[in-house]
N, C-alpha and C. Protein backbone atom coordinates (compact mmCIF):
# COMPACT_ATOMS: atom_id res chain seq x y z
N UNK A 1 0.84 -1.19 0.00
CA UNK A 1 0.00 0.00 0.00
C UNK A 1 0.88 1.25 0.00
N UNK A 2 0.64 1.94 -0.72
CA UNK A 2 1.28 3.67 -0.38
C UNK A 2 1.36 4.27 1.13
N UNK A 3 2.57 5.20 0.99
CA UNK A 3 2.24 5.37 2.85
C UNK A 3 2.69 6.79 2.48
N UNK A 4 2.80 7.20 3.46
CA UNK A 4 3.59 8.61 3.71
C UNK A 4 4.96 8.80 5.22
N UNK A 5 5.92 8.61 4.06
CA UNK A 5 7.26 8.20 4.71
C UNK A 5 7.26 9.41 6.06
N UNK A 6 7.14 10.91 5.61
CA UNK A 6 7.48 11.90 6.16
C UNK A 6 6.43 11.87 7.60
N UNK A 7 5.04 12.14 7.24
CA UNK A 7 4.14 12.06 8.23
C UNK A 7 4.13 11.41 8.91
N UNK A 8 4.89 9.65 9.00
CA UNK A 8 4.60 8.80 9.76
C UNK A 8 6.16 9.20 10.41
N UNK A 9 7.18 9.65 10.10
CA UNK A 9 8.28 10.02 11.16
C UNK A 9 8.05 10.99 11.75
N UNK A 10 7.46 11.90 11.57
CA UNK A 10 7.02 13.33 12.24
C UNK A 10 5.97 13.37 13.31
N UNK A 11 4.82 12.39 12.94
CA UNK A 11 3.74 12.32 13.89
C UNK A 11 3.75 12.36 15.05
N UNK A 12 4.34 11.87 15.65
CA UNK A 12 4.46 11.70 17.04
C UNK A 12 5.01 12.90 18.02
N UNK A 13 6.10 13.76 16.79
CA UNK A 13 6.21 14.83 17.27
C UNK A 13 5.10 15.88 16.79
N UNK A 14 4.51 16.01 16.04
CA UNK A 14 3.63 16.56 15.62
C UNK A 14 2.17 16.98 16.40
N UNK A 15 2.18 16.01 17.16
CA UNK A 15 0.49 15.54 18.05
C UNK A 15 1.40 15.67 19.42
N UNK A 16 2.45 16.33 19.83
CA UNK A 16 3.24 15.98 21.15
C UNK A 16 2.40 17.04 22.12
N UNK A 17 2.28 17.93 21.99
CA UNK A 17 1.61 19.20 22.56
C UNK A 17 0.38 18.96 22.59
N UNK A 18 -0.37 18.31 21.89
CA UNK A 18 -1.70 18.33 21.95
C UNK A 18 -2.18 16.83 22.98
N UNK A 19 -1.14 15.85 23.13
CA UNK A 19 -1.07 14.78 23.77
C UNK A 19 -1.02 14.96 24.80
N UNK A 20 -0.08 16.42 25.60
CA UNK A 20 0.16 16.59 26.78
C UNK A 20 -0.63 17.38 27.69
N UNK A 21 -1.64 18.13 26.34
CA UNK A 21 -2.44 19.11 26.74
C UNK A 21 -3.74 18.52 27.07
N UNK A 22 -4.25 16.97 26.66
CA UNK A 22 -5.33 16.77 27.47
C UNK A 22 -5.26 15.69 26.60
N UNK A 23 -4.66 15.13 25.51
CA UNK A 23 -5.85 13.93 24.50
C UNK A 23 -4.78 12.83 24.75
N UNK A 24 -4.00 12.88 25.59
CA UNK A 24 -3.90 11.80 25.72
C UNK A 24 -4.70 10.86 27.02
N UNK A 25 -5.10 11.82 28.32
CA UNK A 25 -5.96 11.57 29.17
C UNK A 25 -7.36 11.27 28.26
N UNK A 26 -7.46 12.08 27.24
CA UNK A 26 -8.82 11.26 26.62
C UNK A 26 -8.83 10.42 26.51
N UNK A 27 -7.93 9.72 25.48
CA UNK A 27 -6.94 8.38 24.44
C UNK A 27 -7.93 7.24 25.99
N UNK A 28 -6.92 7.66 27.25
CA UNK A 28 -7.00 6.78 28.46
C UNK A 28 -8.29 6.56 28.77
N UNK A 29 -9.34 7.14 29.02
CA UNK A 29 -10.64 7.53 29.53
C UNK A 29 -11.62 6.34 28.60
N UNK A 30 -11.34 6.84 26.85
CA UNK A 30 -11.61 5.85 26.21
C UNK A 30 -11.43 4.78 25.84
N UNK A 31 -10.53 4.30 25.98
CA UNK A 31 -9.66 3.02 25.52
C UNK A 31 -10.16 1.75 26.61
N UNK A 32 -10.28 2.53 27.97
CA UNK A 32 -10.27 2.04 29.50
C UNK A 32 -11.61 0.96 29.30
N UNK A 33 -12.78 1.48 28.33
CA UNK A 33 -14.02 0.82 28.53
C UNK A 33 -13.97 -0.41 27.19
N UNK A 34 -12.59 -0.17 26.67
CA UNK A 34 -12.73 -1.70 25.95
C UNK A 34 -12.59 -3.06 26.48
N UNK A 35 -13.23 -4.16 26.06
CA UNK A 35 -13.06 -5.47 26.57
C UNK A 35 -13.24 -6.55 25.32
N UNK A 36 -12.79 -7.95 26.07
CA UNK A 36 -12.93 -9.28 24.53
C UNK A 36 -11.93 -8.67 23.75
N UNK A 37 -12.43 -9.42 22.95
CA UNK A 37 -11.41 -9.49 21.33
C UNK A 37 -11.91 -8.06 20.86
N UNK A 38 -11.25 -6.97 21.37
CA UNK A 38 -10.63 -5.58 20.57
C UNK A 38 -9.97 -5.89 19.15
N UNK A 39 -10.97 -4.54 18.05
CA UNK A 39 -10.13 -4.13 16.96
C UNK A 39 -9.87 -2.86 17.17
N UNK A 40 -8.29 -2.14 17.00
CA UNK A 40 -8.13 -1.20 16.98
C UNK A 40 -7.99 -0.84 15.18
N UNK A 41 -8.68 0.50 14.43
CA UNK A 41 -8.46 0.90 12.98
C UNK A 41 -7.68 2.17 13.18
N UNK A 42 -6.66 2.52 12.33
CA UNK A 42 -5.83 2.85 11.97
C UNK A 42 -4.90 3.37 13.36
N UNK A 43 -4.69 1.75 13.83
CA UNK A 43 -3.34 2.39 15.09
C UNK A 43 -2.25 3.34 14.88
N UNK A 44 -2.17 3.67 13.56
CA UNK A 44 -0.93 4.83 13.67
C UNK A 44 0.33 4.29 14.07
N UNK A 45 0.72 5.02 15.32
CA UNK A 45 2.48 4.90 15.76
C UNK A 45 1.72 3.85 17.07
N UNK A 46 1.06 3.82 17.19
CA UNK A 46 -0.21 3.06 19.04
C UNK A 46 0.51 4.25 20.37
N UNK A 47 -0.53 4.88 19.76
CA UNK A 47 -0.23 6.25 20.61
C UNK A 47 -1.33 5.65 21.79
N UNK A 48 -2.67 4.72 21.11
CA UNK A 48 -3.53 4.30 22.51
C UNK A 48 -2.82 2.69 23.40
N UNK A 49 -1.65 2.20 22.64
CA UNK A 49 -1.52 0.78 23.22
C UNK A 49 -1.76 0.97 24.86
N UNK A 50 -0.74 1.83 24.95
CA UNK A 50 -0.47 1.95 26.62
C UNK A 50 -1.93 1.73 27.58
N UNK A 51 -3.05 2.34 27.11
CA UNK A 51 -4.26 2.61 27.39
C UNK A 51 -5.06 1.39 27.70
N UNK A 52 -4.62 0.25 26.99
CA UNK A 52 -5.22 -0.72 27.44
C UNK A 52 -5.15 -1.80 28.57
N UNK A 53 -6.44 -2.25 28.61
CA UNK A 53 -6.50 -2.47 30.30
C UNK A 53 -5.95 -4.38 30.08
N UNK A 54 -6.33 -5.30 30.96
CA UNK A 54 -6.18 -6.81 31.34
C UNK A 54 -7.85 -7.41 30.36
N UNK A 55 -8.65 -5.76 30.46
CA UNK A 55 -10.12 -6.54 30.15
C UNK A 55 -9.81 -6.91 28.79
N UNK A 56 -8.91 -6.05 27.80
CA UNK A 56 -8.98 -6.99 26.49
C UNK A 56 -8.53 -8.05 26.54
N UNK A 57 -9.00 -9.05 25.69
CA UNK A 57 -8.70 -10.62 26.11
C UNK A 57 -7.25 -10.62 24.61
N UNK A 58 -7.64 -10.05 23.72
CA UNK A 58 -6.55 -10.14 22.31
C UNK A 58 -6.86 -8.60 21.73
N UNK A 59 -6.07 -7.93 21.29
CA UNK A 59 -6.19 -6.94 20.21
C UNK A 59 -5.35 -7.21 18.99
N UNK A 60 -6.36 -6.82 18.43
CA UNK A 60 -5.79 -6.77 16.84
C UNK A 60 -5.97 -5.24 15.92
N UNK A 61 -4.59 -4.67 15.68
CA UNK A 61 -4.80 -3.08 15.36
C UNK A 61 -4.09 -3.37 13.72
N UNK A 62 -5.02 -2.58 13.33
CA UNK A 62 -4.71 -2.92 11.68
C UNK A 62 -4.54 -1.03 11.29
N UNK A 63 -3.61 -0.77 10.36
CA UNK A 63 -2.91 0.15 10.20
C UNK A 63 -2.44 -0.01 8.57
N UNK A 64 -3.07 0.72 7.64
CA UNK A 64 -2.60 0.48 6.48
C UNK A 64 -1.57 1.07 5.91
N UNK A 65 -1.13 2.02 6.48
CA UNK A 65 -0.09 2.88 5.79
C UNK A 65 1.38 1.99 6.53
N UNK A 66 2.05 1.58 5.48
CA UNK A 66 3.36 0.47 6.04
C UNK A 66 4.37 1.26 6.98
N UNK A 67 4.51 2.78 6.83
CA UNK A 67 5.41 3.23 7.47
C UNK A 67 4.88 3.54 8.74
N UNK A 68 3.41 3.58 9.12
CA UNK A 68 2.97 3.97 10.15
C UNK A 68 3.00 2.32 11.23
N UNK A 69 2.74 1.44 10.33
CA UNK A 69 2.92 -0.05 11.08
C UNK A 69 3.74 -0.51 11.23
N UNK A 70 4.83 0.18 10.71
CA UNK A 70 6.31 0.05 11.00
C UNK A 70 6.80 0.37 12.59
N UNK A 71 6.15 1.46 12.32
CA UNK A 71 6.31 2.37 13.66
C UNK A 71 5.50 1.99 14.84
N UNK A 72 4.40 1.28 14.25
CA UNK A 72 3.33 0.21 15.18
C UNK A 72 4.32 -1.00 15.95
N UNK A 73 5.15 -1.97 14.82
CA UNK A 73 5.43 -2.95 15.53
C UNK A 73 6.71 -2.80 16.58
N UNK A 74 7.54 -1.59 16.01
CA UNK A 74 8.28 -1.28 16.48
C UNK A 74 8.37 -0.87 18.68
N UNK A 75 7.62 -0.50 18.63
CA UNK A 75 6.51 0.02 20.00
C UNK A 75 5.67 -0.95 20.76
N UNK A 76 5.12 -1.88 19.96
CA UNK A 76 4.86 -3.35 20.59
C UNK A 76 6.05 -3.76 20.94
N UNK A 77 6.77 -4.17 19.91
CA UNK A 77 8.35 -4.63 20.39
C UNK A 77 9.16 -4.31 21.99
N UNK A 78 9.01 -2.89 22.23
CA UNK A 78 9.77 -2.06 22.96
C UNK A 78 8.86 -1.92 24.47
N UNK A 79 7.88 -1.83 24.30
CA UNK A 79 6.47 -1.38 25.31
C UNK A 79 5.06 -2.58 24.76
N UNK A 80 5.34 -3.68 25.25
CA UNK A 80 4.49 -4.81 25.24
C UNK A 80 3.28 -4.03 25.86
N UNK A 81 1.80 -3.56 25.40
CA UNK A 81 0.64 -3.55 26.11
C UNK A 81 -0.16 -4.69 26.97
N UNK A 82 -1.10 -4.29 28.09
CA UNK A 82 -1.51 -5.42 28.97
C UNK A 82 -2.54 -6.76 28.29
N UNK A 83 -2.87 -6.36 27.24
CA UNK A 83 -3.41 -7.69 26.32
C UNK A 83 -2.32 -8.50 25.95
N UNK A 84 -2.47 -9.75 26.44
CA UNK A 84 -1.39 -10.60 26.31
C UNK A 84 -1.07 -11.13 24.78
N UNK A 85 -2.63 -10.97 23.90
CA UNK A 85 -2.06 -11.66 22.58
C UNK A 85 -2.10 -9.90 21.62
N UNK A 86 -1.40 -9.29 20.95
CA UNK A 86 -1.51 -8.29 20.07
C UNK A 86 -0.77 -8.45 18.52
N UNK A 87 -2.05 -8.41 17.51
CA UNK A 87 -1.36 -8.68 16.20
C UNK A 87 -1.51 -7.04 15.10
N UNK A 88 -0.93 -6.94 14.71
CA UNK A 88 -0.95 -5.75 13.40
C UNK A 88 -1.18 -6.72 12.33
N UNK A 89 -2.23 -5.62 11.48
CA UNK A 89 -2.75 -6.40 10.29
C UNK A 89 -2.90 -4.79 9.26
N UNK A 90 -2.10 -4.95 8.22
CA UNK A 90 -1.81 -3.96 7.11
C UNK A 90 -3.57 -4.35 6.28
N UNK A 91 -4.28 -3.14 6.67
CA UNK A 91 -5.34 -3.40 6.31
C UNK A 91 -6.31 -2.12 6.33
N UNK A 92 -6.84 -1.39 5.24
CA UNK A 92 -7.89 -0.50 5.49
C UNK A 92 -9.25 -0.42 6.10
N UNK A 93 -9.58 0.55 6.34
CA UNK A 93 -10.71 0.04 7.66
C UNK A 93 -12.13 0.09 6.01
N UNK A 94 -11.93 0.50 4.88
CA UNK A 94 -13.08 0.10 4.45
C UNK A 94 -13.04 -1.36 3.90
N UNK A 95 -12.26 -2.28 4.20
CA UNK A 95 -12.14 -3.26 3.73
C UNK A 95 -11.25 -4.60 4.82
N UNK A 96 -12.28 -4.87 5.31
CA UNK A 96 -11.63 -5.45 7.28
C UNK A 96 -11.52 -6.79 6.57
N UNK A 97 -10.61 -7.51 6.92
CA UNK A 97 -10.37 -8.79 6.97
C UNK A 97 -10.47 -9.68 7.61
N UNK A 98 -11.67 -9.59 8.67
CA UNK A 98 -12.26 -10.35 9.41
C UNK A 98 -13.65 -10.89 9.35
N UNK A 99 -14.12 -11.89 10.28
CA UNK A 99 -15.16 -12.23 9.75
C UNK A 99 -16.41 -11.96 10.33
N UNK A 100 -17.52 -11.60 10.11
CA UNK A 100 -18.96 -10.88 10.66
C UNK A 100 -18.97 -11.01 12.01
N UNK A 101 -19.29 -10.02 13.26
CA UNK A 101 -19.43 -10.22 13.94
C UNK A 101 -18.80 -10.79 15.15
N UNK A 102 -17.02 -10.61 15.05
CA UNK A 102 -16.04 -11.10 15.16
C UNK A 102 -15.35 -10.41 16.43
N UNK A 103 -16.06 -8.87 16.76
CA UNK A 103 -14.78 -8.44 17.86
C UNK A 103 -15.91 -7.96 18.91
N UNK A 104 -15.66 -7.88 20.10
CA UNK A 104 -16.70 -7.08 20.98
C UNK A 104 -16.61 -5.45 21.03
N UNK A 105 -15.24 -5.26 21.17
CA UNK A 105 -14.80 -3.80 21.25
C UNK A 105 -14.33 -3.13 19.89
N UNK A 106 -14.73 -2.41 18.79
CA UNK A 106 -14.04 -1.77 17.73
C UNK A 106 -13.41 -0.50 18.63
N UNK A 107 -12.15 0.08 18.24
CA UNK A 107 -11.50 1.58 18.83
C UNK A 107 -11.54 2.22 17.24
N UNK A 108 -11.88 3.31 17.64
CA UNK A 108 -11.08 4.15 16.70
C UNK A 108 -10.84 5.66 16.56
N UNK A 109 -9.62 6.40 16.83
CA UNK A 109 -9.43 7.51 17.41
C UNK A 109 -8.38 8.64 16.15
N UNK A 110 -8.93 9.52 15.93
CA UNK A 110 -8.36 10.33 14.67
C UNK A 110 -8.23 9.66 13.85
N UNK A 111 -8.92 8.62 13.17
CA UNK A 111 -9.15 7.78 12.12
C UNK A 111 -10.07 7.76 10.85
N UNK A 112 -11.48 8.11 11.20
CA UNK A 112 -12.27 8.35 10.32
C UNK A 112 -12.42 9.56 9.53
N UNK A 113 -11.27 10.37 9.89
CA UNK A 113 -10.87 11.97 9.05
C UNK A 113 -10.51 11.63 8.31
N UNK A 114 -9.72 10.04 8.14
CA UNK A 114 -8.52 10.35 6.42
C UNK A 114 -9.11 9.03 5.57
N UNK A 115 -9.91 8.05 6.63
CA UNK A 115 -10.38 6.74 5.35
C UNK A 115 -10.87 7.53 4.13
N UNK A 116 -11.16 6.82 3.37
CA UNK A 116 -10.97 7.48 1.54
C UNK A 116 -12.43 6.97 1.88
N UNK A 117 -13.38 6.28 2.28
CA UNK A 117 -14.85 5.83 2.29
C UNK A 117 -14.71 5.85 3.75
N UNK A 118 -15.73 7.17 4.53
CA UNK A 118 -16.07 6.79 5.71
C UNK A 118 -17.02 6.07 5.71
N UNK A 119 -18.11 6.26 4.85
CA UNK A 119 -19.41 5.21 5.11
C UNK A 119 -19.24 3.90 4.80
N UNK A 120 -18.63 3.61 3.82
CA UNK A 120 -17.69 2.20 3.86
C UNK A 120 -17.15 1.41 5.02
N UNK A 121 -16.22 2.05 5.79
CA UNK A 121 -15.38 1.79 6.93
C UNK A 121 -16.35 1.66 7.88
N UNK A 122 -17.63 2.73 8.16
CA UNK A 122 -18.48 2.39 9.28
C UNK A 122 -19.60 1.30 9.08
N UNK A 123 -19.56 0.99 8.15
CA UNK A 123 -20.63 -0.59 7.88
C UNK A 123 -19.64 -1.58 8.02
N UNK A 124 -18.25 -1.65 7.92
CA UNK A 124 -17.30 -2.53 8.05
C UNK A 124 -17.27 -2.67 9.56
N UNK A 125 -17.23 -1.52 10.13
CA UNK A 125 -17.16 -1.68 11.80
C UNK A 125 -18.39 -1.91 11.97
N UNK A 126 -19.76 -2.23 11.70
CA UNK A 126 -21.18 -2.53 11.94
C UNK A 126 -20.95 -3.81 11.68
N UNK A 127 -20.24 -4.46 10.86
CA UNK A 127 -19.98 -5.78 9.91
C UNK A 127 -19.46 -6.43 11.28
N UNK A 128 -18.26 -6.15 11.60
CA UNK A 128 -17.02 -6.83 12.64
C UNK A 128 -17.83 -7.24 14.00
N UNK A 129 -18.35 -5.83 14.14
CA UNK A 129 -18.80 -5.80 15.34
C UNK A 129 -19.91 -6.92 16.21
N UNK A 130 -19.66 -7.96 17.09
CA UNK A 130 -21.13 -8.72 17.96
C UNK A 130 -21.81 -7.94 18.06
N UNK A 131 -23.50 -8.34 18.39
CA UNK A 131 -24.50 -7.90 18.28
C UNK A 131 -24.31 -7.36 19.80
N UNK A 132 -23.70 -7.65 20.92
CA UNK A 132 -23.57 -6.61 22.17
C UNK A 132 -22.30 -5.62 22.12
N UNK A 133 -21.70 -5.62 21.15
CA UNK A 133 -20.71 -4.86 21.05
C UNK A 133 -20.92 -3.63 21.20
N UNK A 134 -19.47 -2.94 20.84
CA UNK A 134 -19.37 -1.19 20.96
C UNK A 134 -18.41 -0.44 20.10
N UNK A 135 -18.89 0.73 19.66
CA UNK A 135 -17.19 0.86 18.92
C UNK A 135 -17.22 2.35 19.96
N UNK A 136 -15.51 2.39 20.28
CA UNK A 136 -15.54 3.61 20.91
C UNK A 136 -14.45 4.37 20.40
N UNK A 137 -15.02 5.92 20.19
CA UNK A 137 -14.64 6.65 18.98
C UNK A 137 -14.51 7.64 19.65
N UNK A 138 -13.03 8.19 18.92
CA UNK A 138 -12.74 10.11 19.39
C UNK A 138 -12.03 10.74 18.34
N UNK A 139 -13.49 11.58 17.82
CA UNK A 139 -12.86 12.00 16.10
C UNK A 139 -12.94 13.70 16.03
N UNK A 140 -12.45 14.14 15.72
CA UNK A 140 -12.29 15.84 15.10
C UNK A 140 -13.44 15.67 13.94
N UNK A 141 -14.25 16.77 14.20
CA UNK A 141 -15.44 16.71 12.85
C UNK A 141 -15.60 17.97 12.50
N UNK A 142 -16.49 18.11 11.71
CA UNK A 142 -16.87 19.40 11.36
C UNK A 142 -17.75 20.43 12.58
N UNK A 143 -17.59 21.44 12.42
CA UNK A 143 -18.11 22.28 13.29
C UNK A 143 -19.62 21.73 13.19
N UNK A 144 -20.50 22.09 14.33
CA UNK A 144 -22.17 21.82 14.21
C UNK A 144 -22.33 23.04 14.04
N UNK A 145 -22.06 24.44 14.36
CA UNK A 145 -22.50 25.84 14.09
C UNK A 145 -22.12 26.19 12.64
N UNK A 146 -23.11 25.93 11.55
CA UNK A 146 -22.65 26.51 10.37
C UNK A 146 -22.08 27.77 9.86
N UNK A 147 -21.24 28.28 10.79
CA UNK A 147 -21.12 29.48 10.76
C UNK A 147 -19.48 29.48 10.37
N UNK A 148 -18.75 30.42 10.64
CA UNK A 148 -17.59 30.75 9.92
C UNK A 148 -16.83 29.44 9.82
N UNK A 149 -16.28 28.86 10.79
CA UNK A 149 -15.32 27.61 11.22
C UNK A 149 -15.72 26.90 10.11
N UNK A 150 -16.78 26.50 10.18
CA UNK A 150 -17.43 25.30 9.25
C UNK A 150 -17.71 25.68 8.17
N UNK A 151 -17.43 27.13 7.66
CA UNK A 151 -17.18 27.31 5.69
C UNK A 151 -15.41 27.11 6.06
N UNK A 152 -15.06 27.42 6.51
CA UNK A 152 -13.63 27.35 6.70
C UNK A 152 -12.85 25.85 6.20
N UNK A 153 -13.87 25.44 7.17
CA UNK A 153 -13.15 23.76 6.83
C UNK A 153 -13.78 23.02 5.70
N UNK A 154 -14.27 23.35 4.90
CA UNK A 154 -14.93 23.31 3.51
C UNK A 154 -14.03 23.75 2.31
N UNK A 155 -13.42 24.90 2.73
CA UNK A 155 -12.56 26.21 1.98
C UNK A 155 -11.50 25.39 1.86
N UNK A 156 -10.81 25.23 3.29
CA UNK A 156 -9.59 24.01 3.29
C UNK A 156 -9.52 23.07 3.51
N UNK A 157 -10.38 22.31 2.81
CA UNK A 157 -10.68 20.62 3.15
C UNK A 157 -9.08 19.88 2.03
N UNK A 158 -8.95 20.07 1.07
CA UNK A 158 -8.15 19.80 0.17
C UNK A 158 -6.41 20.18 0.41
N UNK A 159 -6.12 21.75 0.99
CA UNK A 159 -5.20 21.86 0.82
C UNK A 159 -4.95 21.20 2.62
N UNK A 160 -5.82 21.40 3.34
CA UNK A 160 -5.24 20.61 4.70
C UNK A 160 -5.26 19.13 4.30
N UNK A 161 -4.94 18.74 3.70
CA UNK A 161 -5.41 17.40 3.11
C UNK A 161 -4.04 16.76 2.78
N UNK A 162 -3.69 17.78 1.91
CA UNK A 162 -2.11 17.55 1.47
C UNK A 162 -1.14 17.72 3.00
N UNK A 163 -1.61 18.88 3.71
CA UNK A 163 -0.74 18.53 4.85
C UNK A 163 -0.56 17.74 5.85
N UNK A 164 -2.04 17.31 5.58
CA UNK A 164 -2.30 15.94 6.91
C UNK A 164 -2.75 14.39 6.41
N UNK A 165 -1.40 14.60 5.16
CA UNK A 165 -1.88 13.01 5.00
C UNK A 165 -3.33 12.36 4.84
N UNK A 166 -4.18 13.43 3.72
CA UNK A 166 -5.17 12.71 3.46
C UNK A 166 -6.47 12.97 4.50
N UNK A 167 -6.11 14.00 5.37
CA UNK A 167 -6.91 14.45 6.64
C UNK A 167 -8.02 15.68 5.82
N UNK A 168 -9.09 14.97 6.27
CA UNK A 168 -10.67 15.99 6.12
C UNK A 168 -11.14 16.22 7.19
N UNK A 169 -11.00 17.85 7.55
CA UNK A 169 -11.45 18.82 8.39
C UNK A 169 -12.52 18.84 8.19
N UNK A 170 -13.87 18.47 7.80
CA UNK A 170 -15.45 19.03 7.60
C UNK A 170 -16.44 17.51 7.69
N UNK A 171 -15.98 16.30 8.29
CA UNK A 171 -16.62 15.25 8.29
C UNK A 171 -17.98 15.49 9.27
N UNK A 172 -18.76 14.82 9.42
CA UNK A 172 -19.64 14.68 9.89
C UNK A 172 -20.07 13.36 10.59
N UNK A 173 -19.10 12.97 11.33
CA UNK A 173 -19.26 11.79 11.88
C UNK A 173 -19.60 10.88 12.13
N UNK A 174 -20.67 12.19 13.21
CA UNK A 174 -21.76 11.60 13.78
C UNK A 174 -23.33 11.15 12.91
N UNK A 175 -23.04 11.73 12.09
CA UNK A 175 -24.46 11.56 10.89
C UNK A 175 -23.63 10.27 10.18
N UNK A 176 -22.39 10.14 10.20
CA UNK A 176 -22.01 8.63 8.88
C UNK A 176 -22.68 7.69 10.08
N UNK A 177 -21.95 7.83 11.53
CA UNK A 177 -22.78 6.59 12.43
C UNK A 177 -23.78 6.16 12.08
N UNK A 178 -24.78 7.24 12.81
CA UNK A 178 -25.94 7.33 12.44
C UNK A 178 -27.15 6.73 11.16
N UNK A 179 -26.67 7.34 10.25
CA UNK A 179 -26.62 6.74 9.06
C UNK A 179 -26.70 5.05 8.73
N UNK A 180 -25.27 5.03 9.07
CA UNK A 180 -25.21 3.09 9.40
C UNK A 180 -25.59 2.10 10.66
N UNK A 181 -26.81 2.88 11.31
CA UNK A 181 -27.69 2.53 12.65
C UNK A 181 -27.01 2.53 13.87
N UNK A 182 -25.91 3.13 13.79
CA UNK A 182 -25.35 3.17 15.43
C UNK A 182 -26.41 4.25 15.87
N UNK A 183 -26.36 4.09 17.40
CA UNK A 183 -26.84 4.72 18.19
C UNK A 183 -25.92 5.64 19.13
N UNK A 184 -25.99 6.56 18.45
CA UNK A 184 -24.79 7.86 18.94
C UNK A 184 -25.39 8.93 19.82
N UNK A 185 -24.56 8.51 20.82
CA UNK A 185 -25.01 10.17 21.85
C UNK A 185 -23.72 10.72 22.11
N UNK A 186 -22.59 11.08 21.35
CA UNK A 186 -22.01 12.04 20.96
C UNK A 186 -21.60 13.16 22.15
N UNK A 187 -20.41 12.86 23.19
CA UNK A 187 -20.12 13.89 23.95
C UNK A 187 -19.00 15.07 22.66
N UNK A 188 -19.57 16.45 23.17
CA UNK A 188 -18.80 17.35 22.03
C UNK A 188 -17.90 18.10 22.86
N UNK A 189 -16.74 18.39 22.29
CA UNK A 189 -15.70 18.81 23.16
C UNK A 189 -14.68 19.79 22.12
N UNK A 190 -13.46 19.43 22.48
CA UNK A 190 -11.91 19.91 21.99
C UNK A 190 -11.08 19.32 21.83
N UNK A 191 -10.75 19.41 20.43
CA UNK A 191 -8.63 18.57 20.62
C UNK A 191 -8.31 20.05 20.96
N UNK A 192 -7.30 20.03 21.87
CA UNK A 192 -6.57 20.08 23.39
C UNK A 192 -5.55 20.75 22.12
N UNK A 193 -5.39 22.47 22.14
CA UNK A 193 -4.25 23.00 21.73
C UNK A 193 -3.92 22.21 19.92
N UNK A 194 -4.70 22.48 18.97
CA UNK A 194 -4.89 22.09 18.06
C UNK A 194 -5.19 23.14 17.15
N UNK A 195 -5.12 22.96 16.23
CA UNK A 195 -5.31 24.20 15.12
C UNK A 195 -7.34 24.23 14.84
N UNK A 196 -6.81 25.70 14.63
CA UNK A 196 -9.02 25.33 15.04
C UNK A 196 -9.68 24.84 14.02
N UNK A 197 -8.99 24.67 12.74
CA UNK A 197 -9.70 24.03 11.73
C UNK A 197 -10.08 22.27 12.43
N UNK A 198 -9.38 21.68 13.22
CA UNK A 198 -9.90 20.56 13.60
C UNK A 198 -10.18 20.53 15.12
N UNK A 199 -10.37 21.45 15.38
CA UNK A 199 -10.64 21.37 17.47
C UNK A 199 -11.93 21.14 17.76
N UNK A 200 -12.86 20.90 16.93
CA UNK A 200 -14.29 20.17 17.21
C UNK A 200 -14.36 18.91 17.32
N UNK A 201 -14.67 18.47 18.13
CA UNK A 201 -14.70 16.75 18.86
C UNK A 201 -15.95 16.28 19.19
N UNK A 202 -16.08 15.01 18.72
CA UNK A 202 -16.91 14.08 19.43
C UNK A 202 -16.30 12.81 20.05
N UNK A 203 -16.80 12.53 20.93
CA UNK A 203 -16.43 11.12 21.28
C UNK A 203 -17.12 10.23 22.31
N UNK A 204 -17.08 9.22 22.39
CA UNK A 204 -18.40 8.28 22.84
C UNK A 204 -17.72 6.59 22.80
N UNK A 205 -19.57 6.18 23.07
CA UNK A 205 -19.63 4.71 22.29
C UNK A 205 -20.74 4.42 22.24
N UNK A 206 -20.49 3.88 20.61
CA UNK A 206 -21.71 3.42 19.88
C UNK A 206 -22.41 2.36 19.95
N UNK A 207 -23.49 1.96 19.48
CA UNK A 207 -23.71 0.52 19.72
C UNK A 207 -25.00 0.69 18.63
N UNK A 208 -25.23 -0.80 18.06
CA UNK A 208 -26.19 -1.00 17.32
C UNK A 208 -27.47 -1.45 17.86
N UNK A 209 -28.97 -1.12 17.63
CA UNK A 209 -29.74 -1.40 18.25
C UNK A 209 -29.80 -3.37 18.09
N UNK A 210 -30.67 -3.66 19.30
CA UNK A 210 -30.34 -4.80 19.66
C UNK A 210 -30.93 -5.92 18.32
């Protein structure tokens, strides 16, 4: 798969300030209520490994960009997380390689900004997901006040795009959930010292009606 050599060495310094300024206590807060066979989508560098508790029984974090799973296994290697079995799987989240109904916990955190098909990726996580499952999500979206911010991130959806690796400032998240029958109640917040084109937040957990 194509990656982006530069972004995936930079990242970590890149998100360092905004990690220290509160999202990584998010990262923790959320991560904390996963359990069972966890999928994590697009682990990145596993800025959340640390986060996980004894309750996951296995995680499996799939990461398609090779230089970013590079940087994935590398960090397993070095800082083993408390799930005793953990596999990386080079894999896009609109196209999961698992089989229906397969994980209890989906994660997924600054992820659904850059999939190339969000509505794709979120029927894939509807797909994965047991019928008591959850996916728990903390995404930068588009502003809800249609007002300046949110022509803004419309204006620069493209050229922030090129700078963030494929990153869309104007998603709507919570309506793709929605959309694909999760049941979203959506806490709205802040990324923590972030450029304001993406400092609108939601984050939660979803679940499909029974």
């Amino acid at each position: 798969m194509p990656g982006h050599r530069l972004f995936a060495a930079l990242y970590d310094r890149i998100l360092s300030g905004t990690e220290k300024a509160g999202l990584s206590e998010m990262r923790a807060a959320l991560v904390a209520d996963a359990r069972g066979r966890t999928l994590e989508l697009g682990a990145g560098t596993g800025l959340n490994l640390a986060h996980y508790t004894d309750a996951v029984t296995e995680l499996v974090a799939t990461e398609p960009d090779p230089f970013m799973a590079r940087k994935l296994r590398d960090k397993l290697s070095q800082d083993p997380p408390a799930p005793g079995s953990v596999e990386v799987v080079e894999a896009a989240a609109e196209r999961l390689p698992f089989e229906d109904d397969s994980f209890d916990t989906v994660v997924g955190t600054l992820v659904l900004c850059t999939v190339d098909d969000p509505d794709a990726a979120v029927r894939e996580i509807a797909r994965v997901l047991r019928a008591d499952g959850q996916f728990l999500y903390l995404e930068h979206v588009r502003d809800p006040d249609e007002g300046g911010l949110a022509r803004w991130q419309d204006r620069l959806e493209r050229p922030w795009g090129w700078v963030g690796a494929g990153c869309h400032p104007n998603r709507d998240t919570a309506a793709t959930l929605a959309a694909a029958g999760f049941d979203v109640q959506p806490d709205r917040g802040e990324l923590p010292k972030a450029p304001p084109l993406v400092r609108p937040l939601i984050r939660g957990s979803a679940s499909l009606p029974a």
